[in-house]
Protein backbone atom coordinates (compact mmCIF):
# COMPACT_ATOMS: atom_id res chain seq x y z
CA UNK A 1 52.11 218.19 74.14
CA UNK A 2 50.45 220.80 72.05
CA UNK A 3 51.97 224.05 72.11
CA UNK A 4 49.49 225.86 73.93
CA UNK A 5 49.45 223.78 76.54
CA UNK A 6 53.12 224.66 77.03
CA UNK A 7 52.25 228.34 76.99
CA UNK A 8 49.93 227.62 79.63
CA UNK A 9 51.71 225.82 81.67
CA UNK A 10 51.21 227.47 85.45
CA UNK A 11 55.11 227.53 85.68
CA UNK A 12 55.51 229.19 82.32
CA UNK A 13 53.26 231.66 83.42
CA UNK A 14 54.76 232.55 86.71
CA UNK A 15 58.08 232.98 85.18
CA UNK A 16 56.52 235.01 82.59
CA UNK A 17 54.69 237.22 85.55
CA UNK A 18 58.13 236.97 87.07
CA UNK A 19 60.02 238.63 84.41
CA UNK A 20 57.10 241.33 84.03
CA UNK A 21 56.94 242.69 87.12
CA UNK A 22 60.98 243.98 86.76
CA UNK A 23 60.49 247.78 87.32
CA UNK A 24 56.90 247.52 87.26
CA UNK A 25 56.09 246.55 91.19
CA UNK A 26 55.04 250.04 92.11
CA UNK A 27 52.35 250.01 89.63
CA UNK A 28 48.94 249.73 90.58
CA UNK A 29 48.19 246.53 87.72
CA UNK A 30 50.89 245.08 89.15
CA UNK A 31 49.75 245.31 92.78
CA UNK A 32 46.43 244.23 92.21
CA UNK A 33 47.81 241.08 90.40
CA UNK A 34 49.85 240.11 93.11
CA UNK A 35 47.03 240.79 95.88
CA UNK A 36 45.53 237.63 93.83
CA UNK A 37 48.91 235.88 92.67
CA UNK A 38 47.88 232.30 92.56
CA UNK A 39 44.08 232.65 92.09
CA UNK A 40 45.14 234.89 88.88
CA UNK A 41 47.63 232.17 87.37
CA UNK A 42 45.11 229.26 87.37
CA UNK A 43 42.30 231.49 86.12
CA UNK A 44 45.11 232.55 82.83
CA UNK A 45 45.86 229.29 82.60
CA UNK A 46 41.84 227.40 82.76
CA UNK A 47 40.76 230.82 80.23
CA UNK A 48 44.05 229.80 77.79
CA UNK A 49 43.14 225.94 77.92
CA UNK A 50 39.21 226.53 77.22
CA UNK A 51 39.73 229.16 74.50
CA UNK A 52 38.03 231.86 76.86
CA UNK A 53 40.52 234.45 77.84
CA UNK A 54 39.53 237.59 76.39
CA UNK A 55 42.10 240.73 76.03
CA UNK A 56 41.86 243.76 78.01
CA UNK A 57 41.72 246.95 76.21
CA UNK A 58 45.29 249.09 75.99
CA UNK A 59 46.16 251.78 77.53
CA UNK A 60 46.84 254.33 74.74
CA UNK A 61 49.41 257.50 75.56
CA UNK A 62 51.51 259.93 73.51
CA UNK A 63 55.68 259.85 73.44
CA UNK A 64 58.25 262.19 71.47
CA UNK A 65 61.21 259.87 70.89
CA UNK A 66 62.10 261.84 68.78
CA UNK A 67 59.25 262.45 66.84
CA UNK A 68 55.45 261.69 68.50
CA UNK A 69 53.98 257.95 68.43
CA UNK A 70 51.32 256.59 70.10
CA UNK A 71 52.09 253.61 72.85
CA UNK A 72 49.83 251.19 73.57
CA UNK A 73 50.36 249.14 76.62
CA UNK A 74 48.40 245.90 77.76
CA UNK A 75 47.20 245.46 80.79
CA UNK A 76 49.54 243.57 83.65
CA UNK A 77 47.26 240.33 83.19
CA UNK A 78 47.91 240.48 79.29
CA UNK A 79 51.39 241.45 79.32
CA UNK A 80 51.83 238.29 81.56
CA UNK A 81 50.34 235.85 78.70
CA UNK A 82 52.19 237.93 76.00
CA UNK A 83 55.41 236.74 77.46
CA UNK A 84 54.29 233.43 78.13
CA UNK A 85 53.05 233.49 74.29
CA UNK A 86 56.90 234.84 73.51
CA UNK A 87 58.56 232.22 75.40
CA UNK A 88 57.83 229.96 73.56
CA UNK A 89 57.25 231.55 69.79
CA UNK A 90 60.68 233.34 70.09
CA UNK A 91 62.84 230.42 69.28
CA UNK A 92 60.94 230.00 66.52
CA UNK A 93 60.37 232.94 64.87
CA UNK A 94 64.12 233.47 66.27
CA UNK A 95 66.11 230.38 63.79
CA UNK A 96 63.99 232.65 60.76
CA UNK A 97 65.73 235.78 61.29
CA UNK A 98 68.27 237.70 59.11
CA UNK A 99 71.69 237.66 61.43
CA UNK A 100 71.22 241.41 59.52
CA UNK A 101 68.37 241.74 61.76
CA UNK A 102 69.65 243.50 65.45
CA UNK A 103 66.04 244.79 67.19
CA UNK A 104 64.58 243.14 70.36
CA UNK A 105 67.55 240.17 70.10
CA UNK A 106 69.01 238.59 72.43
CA UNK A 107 72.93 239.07 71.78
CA UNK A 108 72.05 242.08 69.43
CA UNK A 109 69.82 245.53 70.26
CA UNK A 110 70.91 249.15 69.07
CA UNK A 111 74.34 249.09 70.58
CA UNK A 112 75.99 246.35 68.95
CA UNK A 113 73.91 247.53 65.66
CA UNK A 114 76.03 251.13 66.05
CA UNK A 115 79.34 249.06 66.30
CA UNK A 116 78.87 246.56 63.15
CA UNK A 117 78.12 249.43 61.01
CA UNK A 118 81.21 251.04 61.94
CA UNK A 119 83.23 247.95 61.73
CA UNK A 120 82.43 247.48 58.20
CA UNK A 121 82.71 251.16 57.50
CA UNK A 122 86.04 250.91 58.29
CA UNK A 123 86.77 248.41 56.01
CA UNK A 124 84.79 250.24 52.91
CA UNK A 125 86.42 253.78 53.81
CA UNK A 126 85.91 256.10 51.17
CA UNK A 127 84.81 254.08 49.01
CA UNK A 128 81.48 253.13 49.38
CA UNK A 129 77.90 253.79 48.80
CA UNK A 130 74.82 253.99 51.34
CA UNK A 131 71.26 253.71 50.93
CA UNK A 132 68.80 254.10 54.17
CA UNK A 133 65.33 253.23 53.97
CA UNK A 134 62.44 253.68 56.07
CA UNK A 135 59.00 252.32 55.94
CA UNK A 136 56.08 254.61 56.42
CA UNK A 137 54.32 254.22 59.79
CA UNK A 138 55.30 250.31 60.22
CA UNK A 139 53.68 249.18 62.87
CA UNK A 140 49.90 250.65 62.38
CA UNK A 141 50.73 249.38 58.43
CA UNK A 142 51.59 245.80 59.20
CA UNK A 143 48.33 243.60 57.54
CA UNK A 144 47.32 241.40 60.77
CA UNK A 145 45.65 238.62 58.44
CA UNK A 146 48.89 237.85 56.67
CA UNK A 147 50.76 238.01 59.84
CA UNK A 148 48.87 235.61 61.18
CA UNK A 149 49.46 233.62 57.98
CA UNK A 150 53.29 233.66 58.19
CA UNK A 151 53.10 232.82 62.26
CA UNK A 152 50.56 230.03 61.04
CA UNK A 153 52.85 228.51 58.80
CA UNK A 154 55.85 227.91 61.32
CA UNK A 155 53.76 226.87 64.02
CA UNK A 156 54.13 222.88 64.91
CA UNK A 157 50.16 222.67 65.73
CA UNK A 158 46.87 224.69 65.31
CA UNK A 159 46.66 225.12 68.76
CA UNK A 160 47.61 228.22 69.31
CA UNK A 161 45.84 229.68 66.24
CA UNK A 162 42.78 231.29 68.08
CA UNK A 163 44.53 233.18 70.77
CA UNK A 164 46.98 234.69 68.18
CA UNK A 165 44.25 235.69 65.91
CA UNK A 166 41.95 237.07 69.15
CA UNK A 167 45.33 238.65 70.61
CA UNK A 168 46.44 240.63 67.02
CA UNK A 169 42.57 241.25 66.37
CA UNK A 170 42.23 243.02 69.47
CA UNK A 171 44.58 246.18 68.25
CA UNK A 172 42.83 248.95 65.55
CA UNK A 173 44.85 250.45 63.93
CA UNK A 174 44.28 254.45 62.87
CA UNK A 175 45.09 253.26 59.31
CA UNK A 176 42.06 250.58 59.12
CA UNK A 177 40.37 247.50 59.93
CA UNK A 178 42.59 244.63 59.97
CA UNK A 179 45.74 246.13 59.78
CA UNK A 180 48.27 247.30 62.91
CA UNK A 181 50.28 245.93 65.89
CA UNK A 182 50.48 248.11 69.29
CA UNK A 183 53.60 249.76 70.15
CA UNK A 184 53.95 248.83 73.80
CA UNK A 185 53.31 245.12 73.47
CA UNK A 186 56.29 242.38 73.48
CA UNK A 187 54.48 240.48 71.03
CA UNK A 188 54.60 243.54 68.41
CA UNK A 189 58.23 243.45 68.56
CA UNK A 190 58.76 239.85 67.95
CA UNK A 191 56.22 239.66 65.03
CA UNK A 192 56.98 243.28 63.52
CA UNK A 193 60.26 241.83 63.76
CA UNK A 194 59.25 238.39 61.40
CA UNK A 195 56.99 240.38 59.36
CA UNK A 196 59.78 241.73 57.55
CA UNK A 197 62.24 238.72 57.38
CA UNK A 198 61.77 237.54 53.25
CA UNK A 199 62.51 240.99 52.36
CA UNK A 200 65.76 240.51 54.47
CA UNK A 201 66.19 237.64 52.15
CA UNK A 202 65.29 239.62 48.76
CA UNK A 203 68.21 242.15 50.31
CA UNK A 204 70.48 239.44 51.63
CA UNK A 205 70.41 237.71 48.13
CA UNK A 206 70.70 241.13 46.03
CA UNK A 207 73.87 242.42 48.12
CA UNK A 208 75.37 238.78 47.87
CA UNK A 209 77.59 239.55 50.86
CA UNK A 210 77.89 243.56 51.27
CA UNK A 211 76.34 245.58 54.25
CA UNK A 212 72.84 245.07 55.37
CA UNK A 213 71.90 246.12 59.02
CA UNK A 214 68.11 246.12 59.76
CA UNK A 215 67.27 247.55 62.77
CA UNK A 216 63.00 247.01 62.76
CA UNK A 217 61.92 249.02 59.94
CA UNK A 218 65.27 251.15 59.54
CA UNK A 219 66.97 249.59 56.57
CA UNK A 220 71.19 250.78 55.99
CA UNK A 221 72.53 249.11 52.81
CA UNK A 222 76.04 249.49 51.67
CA UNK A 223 78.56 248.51 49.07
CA UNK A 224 81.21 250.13 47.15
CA UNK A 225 78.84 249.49 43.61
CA UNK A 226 76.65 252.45 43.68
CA UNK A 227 74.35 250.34 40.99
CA UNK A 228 74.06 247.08 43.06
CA UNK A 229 72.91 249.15 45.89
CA UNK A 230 70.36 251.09 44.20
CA UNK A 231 69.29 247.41 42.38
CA UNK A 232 68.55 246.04 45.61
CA UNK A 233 66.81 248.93 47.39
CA UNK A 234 64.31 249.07 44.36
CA UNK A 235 63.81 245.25 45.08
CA UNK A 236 63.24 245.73 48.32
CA UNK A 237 60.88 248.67 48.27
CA UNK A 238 59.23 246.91 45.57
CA UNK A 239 59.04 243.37 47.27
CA UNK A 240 57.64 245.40 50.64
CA UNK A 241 55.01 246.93 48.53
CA UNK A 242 53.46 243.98 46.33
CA UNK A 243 54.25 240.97 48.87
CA UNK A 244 53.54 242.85 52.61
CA UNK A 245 51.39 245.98 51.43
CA UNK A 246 53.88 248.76 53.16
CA UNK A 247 54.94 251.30 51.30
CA UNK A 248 58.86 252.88 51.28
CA UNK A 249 58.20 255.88 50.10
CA UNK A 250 60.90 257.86 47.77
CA UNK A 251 60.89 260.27 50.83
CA UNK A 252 62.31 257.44 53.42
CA UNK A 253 65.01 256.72 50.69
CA UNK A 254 68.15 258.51 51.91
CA UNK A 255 70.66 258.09 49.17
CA UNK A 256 74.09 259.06 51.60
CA UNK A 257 77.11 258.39 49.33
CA UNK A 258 80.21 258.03 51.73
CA UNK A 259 78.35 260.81 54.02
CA UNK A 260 78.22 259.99 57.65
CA UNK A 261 75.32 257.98 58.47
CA UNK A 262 72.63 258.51 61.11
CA UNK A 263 71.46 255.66 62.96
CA UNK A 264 69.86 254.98 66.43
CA UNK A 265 70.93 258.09 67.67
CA UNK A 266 74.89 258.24 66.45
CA UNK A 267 76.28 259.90 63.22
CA UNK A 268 78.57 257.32 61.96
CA UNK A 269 81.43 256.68 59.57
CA UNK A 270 84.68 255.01 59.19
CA UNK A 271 86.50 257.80 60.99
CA UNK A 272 84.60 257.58 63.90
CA UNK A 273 81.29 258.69 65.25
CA UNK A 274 79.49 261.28 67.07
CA UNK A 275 76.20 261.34 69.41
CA UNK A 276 73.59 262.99 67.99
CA UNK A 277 72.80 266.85 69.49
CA UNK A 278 68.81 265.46 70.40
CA UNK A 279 69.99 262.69 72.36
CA UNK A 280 71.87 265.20 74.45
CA UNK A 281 69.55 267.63 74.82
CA UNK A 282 67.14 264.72 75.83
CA UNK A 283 69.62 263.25 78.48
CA UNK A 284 69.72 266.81 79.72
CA UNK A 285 66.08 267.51 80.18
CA UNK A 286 65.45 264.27 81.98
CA UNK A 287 68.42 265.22 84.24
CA UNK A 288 66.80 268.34 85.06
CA UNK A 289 63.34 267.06 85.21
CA UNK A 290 64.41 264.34 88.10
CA UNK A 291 66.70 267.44 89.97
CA UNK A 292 63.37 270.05 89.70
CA UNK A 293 61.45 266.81 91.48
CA UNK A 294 63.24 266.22 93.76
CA UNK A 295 64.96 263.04 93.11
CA UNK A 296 67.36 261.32 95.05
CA UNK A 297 71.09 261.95 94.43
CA UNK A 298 71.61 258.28 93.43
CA UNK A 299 68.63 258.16 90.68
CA UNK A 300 70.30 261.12 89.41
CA UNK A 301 73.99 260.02 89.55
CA UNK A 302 72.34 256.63 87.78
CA UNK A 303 70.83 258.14 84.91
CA UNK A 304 74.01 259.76 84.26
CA UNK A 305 76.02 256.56 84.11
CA UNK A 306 73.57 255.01 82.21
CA UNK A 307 73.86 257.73 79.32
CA UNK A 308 78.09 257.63 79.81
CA UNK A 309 77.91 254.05 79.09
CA UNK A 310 75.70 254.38 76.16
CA UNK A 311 77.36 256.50 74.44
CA UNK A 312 80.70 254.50 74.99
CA UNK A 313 80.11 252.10 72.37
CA UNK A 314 83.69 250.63 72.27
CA UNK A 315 86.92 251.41 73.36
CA UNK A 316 88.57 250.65 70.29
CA UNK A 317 86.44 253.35 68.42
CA UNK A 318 87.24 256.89 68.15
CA UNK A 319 84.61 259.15 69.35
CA UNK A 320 85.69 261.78 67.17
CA UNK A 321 85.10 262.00 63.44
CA UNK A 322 86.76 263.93 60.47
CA UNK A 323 84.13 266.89 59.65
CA UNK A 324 84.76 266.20 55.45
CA UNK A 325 84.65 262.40 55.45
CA UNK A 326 83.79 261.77 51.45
């Protein structure tokens, strides 16, 4: 069976509508889909198999997380076949990945990013050496023609070939024609996510065995050779920049010593680690925004335990850290 016809298989695609409407049954796309449940799955399904279904335009808004980006969220039709579409490309693209890569995986995420880099800080102590790199606005960057290439050349048939190229066609990017993935989209994730994997393997190979954590575009390299770190950051930035046309720009290279570390909202180091004062400021805004509405008690008290267990990473690490770590 050819793989799209897997994708659009009608019980594929109600388990991927399924798993999209989790917190997203109030919405008004969602509401009208389900008015039409059945009728809308075998229309996906006949516009997948003749090469007709055509992409919805996104719905475009601003968010400060910290600093501003622009979301852009499909439709509830399109999210539906961009999880169908995931389904099945995730295993793939999956059994390609870095086990240095921790975004959007299953096992992995931010959390257990945090607690890795701390477990091998530990180990280094003192004596070690970090590097964090950043690339310059990643996702509207990302070239959507070699994309496509790369996805091409793990795919088992051709089949799928035109919706990709209609589906990553469909997003413009601010930065020019042909280039860009939408922040919003589960698709973006999983391909921003492969887009980067052979420079994992130009860092992988250069470190031979030291620290690498990539956490979508954040890169954190570390070693206790000061010289083998800066070697393979200069590969890197260099590989990124002549093989996937993005750019690393001496201003995202953080050269940290054995200085505490900043990463997905922590300061970290082998001593310990400590939240960082936006992400409580944040949590305390949205708690105040949801009291000044007039939010039930147990939304509140929810949020709340939702930040107390984030910020619990492990019980075996200490939430405090020495103030002169080097």
């Amino acid at each position: 069976m050819r793989l799209l016809d897997q994708i659009a298989q009608y019980q594929n695609l109600r388990n991927a509508s399924n798993l999209c409407s989790k917190g997203k049954r109030s919405s008004r796309g969602y509401q009208i889909f389900l008015s039409r449940y059945s009728d809308e799955l075998v229309n996906i399904r006949q516009q997948l198999l003749s090469g007709s279904y055509r992409w919805s335009r996104y719905r475009s808004f601003m968010v400060h997380d910290p600093k501003a980006r622009i979301i852009s969220a499909p439709e509830f039709r399109d999210r539906v076949v961009h999880t169908a579409i995931c389904s099945y490309l995730e295993p793939l693209i999956e059994s390609r990945l870095s086990k240095a890569v921790y975004a959007c995986r299953k096992g992995r995420g931010n959390r257990n990013a945090v607690i890795e880099l701390h477990t091998r800080l530990r180990r280094y102590g003192k004596q070690r050496f970090v590097v964090k790199l950043d690339v310059s606005k990643y996702f509207d960057s990302i070239e959507q023609n070699l994309l496509l290439e790369k996805i091409h050349n793990i795919l088992p048939d051709d089949s799928l070939t035109p919706l990709l190229n209609s589906l990553i066609k469909s997003y413009h990017s601010n930065l020019g024609e042909g280039k860009g993935l939408p922040i919003g989209a589960l698709t973006s994730q999983l391909f921003a996510n492969f887009y980067l994997s052979d420079a994992d393997k130009v860092v992988d190979k250069a470190l031979a065995g030291e620290l690498y954590i990539r956490y979508m575009d954040d890169l954190v390299l570390c070693g206790e050779s000061r010289e083998s770190i800066w070697k393979a950051a200069n590969e890197v930035r260099d590989f990124v920049a002549n093989h996937l046309h993005l750019s690393i720009p001496y201003s995202k290279v953080v050269p940290l010593g054995c200085d505490p570390i900043p990463f997905l909202g922590f300061v970290i180091d082998h001593t310990g680690y400590r939240i960082l004062a936006r992400n409580r400021r944040r949590h305390s805004k949205k708690i105040r925004r949801l009291v000044k509405k007039g939010a039930r008690e147990s939304e509140v008290e929810q949020v709340r335990l939702s930040f107390a267990a984030w910020q619990e990473l492990n019980p075996h690490l200490s939430i405090r850290m020495n103030e002169n770590s080097c």
